[in-house]
Protein backbone atom coordinates (compact mmCIF):
# COMPACT_ATOMS: atom_id res chain seq x y z
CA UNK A 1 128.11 134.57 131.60
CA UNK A 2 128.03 134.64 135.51
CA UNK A 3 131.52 134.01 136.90
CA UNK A 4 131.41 132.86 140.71
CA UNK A 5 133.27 132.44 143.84
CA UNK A 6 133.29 129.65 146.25
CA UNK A 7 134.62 129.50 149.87
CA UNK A 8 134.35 126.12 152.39
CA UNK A 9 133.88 126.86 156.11
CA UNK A 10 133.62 124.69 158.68
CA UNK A 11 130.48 124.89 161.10
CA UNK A 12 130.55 124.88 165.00
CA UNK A 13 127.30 122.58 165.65
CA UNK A 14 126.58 124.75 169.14
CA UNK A 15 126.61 128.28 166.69
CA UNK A 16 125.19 126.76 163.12
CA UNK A 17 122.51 129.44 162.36
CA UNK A 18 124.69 132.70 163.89
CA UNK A 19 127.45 131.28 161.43
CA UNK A 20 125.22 130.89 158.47
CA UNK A 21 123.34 134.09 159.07
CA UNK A 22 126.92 136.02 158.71
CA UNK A 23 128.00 134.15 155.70
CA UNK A 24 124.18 134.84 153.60
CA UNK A 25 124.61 138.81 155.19
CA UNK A 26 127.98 138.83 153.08
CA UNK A 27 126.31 137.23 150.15
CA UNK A 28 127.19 134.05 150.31
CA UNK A 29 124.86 131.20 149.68
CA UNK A 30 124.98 127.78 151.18
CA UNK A 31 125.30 125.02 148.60
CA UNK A 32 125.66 121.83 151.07
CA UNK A 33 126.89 120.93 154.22
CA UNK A 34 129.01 117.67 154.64
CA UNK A 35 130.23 115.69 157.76
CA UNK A 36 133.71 116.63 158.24
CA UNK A 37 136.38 114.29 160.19
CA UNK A 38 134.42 113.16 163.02
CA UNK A 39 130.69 113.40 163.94
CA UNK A 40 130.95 116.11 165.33
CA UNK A 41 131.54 118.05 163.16
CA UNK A 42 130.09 120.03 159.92
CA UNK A 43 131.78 121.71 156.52
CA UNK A 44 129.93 123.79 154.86
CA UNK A 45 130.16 124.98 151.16
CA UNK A 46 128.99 128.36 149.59
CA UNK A 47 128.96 130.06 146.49
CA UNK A 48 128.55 134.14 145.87
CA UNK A 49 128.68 135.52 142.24
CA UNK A 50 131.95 137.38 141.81
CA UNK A 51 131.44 141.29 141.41
């Protein structure tokens, strides 16, 4: 059975794709991306399968 990992990050609205580009080179894959405390900005949540 696959055992994974998760990890919550929040997300700089100027810098989204730079920041999501380093997380997916690590292995992590984005599973959603919520509103956090104000408008402005962005959580997001990703999952990696544990080695």
């Amino acid at each position: 059975m696959k055992k994974w990992e998760y990890l919550t990050a929040p997300l700089l609205i100027h810098n989204t794709k730079m920041i999501l580009d380093n997380f997916g080179a690590d292995g992590w894959e984005l599973v959603q991306v919520v509103q956090g405390a104000s408008t402005e900005q962005l959580v997001a949540y990703f999952k990696r399968e544990k080695a």
